[in-house]
C-alpha atoms as a PDB file:
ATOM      1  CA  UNK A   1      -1.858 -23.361  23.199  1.00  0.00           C
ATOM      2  CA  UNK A   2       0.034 -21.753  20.365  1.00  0.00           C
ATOM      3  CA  UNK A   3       2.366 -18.668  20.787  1.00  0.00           C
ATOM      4  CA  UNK A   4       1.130 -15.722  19.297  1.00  0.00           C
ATOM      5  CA  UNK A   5       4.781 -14.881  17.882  1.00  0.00           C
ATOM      6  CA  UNK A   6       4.718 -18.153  16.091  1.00  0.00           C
ATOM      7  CA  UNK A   7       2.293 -17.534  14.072  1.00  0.00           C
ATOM      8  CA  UNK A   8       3.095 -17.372  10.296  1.00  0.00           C
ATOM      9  CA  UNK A   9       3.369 -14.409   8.644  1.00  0.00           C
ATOM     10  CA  UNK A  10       4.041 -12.924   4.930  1.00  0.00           C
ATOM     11  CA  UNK A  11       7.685 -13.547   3.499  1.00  0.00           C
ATOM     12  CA  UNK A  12       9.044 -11.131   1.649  1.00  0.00           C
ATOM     13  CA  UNK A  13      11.554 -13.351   0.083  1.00  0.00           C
ATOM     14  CA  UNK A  14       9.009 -15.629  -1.327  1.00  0.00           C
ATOM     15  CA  UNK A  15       6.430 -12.756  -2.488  1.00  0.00           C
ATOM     16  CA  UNK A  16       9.696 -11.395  -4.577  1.00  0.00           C
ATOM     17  CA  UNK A  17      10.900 -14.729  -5.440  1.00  0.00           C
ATOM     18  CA  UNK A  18       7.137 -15.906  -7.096  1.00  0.00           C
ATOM     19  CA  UNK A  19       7.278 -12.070  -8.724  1.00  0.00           C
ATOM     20  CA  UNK A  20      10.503 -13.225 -10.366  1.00  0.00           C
ATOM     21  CA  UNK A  21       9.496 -16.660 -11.342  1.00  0.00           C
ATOM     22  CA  UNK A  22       6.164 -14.770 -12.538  1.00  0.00           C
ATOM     23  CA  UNK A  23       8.375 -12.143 -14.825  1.00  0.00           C
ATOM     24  CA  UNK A  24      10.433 -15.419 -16.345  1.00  0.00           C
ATOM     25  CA  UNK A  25       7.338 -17.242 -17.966  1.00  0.00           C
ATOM     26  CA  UNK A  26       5.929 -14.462 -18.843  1.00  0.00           C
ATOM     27  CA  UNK A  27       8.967 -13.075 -20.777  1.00  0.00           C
ATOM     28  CA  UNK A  28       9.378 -16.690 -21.870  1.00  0.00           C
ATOM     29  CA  UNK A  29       6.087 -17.049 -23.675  1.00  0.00           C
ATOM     30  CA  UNK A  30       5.547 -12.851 -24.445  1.00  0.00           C
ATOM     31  CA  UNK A  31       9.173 -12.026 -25.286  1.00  0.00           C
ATOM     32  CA  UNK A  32       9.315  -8.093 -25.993  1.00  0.00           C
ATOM     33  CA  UNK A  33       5.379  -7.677 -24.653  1.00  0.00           C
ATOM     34  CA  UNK A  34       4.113  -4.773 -22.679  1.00  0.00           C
ATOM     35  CA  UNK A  35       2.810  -6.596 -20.538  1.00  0.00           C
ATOM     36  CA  UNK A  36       6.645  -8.271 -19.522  1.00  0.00           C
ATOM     37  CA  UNK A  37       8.025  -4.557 -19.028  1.00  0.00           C
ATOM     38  CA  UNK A  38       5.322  -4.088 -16.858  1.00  0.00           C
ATOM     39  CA  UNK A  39       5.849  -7.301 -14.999  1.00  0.00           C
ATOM     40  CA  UNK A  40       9.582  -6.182 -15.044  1.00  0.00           C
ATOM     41  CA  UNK A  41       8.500  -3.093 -12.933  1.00  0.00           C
ATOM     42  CA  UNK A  42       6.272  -5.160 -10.923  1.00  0.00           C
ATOM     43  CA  UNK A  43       9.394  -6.919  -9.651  1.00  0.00           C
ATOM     44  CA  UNK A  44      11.662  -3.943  -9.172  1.00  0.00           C
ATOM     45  CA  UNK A  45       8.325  -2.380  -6.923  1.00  0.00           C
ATOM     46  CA  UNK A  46       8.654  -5.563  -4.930  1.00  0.00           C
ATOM     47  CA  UNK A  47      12.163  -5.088  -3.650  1.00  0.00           C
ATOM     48  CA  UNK A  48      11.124  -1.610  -3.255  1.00  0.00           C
ATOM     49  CA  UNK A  49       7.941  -2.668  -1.726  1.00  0.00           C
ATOM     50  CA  UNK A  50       9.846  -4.806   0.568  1.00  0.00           C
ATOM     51  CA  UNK A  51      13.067  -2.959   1.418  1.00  0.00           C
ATOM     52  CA  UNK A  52      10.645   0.311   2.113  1.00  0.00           C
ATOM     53  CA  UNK A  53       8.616  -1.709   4.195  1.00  0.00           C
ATOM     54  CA  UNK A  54      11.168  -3.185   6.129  1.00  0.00           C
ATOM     55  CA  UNK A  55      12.789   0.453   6.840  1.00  0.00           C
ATOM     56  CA  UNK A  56       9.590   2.072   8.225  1.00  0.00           C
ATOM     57  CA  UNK A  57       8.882  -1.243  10.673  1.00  0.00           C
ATOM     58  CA  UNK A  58      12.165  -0.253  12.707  1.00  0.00           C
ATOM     59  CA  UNK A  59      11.746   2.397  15.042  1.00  0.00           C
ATOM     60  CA  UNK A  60      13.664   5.893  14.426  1.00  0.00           C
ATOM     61  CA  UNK A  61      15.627   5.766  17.960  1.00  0.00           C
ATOM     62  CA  UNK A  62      17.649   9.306  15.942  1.00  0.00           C
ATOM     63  CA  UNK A  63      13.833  10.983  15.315  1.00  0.00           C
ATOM     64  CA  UNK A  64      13.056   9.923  19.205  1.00  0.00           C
ATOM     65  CA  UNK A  65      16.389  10.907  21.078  1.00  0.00           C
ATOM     66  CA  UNK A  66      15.554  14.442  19.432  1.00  0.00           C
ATOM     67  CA  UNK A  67      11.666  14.828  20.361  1.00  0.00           C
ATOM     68  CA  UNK A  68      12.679  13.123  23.949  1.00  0.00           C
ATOM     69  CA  UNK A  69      15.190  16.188  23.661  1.00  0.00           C
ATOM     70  CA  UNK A  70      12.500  18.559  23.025  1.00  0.00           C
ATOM     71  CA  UNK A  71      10.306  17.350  25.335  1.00  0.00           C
ATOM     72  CA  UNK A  72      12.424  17.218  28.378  1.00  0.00           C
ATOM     73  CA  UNK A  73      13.999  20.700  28.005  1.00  0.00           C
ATOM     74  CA  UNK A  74       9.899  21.875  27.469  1.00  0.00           C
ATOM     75  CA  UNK A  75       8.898  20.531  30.905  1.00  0.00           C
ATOM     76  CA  UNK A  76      12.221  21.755  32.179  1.00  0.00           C
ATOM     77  CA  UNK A  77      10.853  25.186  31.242  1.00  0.00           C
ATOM     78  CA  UNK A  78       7.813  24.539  32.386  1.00  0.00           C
ATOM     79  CA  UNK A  79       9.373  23.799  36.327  1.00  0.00           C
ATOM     80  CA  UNK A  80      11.067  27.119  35.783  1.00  0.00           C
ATOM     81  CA  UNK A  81       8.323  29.026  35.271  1.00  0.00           C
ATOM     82  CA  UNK A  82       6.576  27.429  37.956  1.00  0.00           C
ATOM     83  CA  UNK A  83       8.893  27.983  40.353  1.00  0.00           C
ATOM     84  CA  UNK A  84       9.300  31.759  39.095  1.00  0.00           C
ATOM     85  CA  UNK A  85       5.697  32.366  39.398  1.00  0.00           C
ATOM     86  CA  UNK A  86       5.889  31.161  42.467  1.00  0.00           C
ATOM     87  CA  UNK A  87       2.483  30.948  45.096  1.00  0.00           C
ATOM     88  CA  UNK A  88       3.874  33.713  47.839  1.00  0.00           C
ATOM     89  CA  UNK A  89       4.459  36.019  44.537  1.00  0.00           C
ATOM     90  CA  UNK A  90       1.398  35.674  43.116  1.00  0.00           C
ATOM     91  CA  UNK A  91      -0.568  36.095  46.115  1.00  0.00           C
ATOM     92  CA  UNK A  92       0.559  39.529  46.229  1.00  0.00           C
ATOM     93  CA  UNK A  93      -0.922  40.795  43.086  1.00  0.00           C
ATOM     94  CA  UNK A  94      -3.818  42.264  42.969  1.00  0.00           C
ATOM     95  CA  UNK A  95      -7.137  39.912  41.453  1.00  0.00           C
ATOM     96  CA  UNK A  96      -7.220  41.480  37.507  1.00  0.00           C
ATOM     97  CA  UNK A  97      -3.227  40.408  37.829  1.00  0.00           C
ATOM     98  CA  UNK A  98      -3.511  37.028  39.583  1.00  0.00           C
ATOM     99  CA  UNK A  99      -6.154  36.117  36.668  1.00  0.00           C
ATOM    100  CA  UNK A 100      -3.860  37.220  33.701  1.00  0.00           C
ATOM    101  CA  UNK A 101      -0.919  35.424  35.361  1.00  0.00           C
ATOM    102  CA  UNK A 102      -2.999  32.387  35.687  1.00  0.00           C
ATOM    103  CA  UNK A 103      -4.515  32.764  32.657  1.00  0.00           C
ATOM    104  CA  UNK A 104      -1.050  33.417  30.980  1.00  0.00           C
ATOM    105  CA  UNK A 105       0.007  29.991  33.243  1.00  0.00           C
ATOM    106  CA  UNK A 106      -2.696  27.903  31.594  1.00  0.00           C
ATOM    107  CA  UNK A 107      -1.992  29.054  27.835  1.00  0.00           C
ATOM    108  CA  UNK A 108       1.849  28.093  28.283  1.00  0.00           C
ATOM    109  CA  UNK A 109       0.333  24.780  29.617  1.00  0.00           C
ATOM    110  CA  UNK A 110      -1.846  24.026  26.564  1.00  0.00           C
ATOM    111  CA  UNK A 111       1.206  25.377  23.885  1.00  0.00           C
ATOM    112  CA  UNK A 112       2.894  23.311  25.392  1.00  0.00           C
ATOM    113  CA  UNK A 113       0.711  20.267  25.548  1.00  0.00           C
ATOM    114  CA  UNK A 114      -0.111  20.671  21.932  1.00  0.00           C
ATOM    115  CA  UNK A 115       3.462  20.871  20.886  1.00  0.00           C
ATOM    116  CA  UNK A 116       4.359  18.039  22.679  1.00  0.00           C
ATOM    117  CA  UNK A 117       1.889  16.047  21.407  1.00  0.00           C
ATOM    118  CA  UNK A 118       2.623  17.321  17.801  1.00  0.00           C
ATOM    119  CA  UNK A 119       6.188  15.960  18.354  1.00  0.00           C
ATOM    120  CA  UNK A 120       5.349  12.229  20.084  1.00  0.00           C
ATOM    121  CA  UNK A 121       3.517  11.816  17.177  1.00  0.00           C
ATOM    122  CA  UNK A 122       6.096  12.975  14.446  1.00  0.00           C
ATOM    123  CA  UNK A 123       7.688   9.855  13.663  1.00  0.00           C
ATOM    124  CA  UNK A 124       4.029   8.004  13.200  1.00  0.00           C
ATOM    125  CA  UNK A 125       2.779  10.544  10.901  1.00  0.00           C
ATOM    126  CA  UNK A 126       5.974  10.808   8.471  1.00  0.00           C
ATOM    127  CA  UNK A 127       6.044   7.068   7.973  1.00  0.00           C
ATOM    128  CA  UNK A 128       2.098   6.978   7.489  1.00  0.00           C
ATOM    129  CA  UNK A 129       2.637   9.691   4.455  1.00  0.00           C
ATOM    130  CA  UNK A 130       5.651   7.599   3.424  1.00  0.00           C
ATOM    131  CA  UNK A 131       3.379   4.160   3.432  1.00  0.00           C
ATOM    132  CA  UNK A 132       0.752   6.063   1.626  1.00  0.00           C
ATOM    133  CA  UNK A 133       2.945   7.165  -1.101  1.00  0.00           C
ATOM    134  CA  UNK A 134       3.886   3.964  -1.472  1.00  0.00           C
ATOM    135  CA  UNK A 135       0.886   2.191  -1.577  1.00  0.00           C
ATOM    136  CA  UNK A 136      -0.550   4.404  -4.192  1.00  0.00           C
ATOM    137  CA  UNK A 137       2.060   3.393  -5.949  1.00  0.00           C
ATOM    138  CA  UNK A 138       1.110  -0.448  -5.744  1.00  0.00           C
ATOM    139  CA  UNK A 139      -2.283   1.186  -6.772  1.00  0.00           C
ATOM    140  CA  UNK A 140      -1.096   2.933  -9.901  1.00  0.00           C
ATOM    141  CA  UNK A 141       0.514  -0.150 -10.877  1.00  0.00           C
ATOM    142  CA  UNK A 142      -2.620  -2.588 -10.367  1.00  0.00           C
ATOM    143  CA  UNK A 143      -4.370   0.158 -12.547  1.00  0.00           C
ATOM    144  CA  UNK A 144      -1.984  -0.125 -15.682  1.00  0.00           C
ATOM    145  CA  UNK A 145      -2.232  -4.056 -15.081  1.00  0.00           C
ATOM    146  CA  UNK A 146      -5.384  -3.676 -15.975  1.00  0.00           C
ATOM    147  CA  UNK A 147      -4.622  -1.434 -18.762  1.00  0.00           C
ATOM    148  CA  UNK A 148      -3.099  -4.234 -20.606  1.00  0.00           C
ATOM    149  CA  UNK A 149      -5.653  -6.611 -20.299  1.00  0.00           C
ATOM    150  CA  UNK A 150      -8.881  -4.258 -21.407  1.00  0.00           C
ATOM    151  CA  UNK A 151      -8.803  -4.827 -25.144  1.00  0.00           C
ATOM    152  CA  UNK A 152      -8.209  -8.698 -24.728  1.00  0.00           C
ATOM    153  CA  UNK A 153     -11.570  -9.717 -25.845  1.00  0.00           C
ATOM    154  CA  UNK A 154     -12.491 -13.514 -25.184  1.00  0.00           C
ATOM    155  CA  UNK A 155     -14.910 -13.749 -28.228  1.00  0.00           C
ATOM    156  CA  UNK A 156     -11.495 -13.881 -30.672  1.00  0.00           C
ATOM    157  CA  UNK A 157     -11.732 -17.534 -29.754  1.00  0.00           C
ATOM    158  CA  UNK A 158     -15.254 -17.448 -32.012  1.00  0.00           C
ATOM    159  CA  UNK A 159     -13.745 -18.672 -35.761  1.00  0.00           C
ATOM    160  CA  UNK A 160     -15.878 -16.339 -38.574  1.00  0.00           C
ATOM    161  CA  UNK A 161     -15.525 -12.757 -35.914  1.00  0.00           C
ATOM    162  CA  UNK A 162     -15.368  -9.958 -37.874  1.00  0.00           C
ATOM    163  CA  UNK A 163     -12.505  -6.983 -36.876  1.00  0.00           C
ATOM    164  CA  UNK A 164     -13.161  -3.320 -38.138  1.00  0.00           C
ATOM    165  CA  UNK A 165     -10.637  -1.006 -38.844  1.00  0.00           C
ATOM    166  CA  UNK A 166     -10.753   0.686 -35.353  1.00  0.00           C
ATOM    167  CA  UNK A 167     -10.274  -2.553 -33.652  1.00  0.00           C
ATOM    168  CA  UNK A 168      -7.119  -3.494 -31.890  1.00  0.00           C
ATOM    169  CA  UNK A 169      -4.858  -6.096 -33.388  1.00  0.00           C
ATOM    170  CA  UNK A 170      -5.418  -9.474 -32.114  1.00  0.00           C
ATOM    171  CA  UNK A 171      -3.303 -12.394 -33.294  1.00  0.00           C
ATOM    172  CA  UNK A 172      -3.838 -14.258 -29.674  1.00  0.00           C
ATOM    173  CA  UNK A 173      -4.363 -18.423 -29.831  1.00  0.00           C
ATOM    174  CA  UNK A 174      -7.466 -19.245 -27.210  1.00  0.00           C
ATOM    175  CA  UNK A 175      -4.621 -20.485 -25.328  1.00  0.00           C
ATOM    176  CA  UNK A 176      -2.214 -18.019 -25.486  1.00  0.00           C
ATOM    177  CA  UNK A 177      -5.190 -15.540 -24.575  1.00  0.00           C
ATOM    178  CA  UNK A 178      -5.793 -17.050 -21.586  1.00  0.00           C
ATOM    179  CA  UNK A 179      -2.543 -17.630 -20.399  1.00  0.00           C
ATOM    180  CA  UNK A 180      -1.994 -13.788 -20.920  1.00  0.00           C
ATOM    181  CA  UNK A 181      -4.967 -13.286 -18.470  1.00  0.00           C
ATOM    182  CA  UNK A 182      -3.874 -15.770 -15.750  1.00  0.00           C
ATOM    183  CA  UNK A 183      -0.802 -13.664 -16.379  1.00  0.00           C
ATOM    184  CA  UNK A 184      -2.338 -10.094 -15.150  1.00  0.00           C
ATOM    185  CA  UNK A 185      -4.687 -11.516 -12.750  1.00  0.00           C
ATOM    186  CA  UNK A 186      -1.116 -12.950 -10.657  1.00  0.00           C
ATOM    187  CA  UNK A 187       0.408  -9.890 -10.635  1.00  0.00           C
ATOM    188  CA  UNK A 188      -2.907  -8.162  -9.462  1.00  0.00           C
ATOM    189  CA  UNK A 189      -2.357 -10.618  -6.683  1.00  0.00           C
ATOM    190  CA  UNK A 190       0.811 -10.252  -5.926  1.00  0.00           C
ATOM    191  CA  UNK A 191       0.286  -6.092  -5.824  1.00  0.00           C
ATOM    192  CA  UNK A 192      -2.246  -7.212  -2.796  1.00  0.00           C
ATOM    193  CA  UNK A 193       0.556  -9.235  -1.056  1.00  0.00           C
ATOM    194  CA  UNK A 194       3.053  -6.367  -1.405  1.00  0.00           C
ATOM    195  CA  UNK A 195       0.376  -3.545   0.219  1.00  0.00           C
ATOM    196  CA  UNK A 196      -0.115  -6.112   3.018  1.00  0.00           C
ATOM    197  CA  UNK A 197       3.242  -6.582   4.146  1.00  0.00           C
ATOM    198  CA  UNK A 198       2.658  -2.163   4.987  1.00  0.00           C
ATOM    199  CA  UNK A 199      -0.532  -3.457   6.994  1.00  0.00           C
ATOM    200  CA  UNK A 200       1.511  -6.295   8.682  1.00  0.00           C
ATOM    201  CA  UNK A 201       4.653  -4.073   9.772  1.00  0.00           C
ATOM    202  CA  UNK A 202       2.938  -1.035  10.637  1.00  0.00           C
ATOM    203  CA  UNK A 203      -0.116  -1.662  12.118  1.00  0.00           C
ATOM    204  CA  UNK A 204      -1.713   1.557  11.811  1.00  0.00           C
ATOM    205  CA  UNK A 205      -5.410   2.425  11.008  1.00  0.00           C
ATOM    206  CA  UNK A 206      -5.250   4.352   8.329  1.00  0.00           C
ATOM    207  CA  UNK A 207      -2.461   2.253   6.622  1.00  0.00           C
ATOM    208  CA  UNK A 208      -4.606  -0.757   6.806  1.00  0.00           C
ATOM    209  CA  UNK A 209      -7.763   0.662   5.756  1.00  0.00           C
ATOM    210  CA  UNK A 210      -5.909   1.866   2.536  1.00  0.00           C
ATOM    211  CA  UNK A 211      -4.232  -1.505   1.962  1.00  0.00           C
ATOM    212  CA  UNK A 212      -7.640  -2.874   2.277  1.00  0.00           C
ATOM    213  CA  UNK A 213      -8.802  -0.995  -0.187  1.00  0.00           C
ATOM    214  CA  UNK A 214      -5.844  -1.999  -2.606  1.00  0.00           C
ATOM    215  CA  UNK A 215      -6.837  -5.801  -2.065  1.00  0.00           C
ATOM    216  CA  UNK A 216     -10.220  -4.931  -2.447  1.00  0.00           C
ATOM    217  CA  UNK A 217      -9.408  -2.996  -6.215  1.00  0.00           C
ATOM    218  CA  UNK A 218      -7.043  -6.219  -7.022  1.00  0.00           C
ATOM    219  CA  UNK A 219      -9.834  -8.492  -6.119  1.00  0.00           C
ATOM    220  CA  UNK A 220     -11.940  -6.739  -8.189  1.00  0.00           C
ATOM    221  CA  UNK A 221      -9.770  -6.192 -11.025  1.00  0.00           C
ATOM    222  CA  UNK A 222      -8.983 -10.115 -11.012  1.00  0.00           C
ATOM    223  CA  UNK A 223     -12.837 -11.072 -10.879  1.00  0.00           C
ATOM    224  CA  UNK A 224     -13.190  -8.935 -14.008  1.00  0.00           C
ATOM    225  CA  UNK A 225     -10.448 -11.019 -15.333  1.00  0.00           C
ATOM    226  CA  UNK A 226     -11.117 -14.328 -14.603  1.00  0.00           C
ATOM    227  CA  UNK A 227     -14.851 -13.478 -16.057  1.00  0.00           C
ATOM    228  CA  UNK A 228     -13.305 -13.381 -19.522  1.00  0.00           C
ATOM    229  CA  UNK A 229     -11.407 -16.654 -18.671  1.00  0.00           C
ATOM    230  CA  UNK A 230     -14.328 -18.247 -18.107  1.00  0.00           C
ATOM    231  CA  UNK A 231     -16.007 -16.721 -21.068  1.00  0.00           C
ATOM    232  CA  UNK A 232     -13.600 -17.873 -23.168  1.00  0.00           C
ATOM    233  CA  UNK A 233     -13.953 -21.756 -21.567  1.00  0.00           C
ATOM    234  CA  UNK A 234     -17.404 -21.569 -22.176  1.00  0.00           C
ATOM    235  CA  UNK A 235     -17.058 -20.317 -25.495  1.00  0.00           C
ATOM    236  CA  UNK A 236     -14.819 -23.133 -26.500  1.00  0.00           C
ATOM    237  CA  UNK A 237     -16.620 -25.561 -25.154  1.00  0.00           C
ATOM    238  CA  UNK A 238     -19.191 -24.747 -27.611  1.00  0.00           C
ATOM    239  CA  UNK A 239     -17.289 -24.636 -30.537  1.00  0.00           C
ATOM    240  CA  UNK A 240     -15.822 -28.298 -29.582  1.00  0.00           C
ATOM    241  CA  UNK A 241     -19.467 -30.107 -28.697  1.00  0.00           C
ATOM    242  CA  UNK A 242     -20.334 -29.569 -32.717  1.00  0.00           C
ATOM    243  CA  UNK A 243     -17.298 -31.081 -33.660  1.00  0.00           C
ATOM    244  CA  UNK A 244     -17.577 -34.297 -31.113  1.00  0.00           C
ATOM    245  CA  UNK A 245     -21.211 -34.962 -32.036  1.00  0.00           C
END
């Protein structure tokens, strides 16, 4: 039987590595393009992504000696006032007194209760509004990647199209136009792998639901793209059977 600790798990090193690689071709074959400053961000997010990630996995043992602090000196003060209002001193008040002291008792109690529990879970809720800032970041990001690739229309490959004077400028080969699409739906992929390494270090409900929606919008986003790919493979082919037969 395997070891649960062994089993593999996402590497940051090779999710910023592969965002590198990804920003070199496509500044290699899109020199000065939007879409390569956006890439360029992409890859600054990822050690951003990662470092930030890394930071709110490790426990706060500062943010805990303090609340531990709190804590202690509260149920300290709690024994006090215990001991103050002690049994053989309340059982010579009279009833209406013995019920507001007990009352007053209880209310301390619950204050306290609640404050504690406000504090235990200090540290879980600052690095869950941390995480979320961050991740809709990633989601901002996916969102512009698909900015870029909106106007790319996969009927340019169709020779005779006619452009009006409202219509975007496109001087795209077939193959250049697809290669620009691969292009956004990798880094919609690799925007995924960066909101999952929050999921994978944290492990908190709400963090994971809203990575799940991320990979969910990237997924979706890259479906969208890969539709034109295949629109513009299908187009192709047409234009090519004339010419073979």
């Amino acid at each position: 039987m395997s070891d649960p600790s062994d089993q593999p798990e996402l590497r940051p090193d090779l999710i910023l590595s592969t965002s590198e690689q990804l920003q070199a071709r496509i500044s290699a074959r899109f020199p000065e393009s939007g879409l390569a400053r956006v890439c360029l961000t992409l890859v600054d997010t990822a050690r951003w992504s990662i470092k930030d990630a890394s930071e709110l996995a490790r426990p706060n043992w500062l943010l805990r000696a303090g609340v531990a602090a709190i804590v202690v000196a509260g149920l300290l003060a709690q024994v006090w006032l215990l001991r103050f209002l002690s049994f053989g001193r309340l059982s010579t008040l009279d009833p209406p007194s013995l019920v507001q002291g007990l009352e007053a008792v209880v209310n301390l109690l619950i204050l306290f209760g609640g404050a504690a529990l406000f504090l235990l879970t200090l540290e879980e809720r600052m690095k869950r509004r941390r995480a979320l800032d961050a991740l809709y970041r990633l989601r901002s990001l996916a969102h512009i990647i698909d900015m870029h690739q909106l106007t790319k229309d996969p009927t340019v490959v169709l020779k005779g199209s006619h452009s009006t004077a409202a219509s975007p400028q496109r001087s795209m080969t077939q193959f250049e136009l697809t290669r620009y699409l691969d292009y956004c739906s990798e880094m919609l992929a690799l925007i995924g792998k960066l909101a999952a390494l929050y999921a994978e270090r944290m492990r908190d409900g709400v963090i994971i639901d809203a990575v799940n929606d991320i990979e969910n919008l990237t997924s979706s986003l890259g479906r969208k793209i890969w539709q034109k790919i295949t629109i513009i493979s299908a187009l192709q082919d047409k234009i090519d059977t004339p010419a073979r037969t």
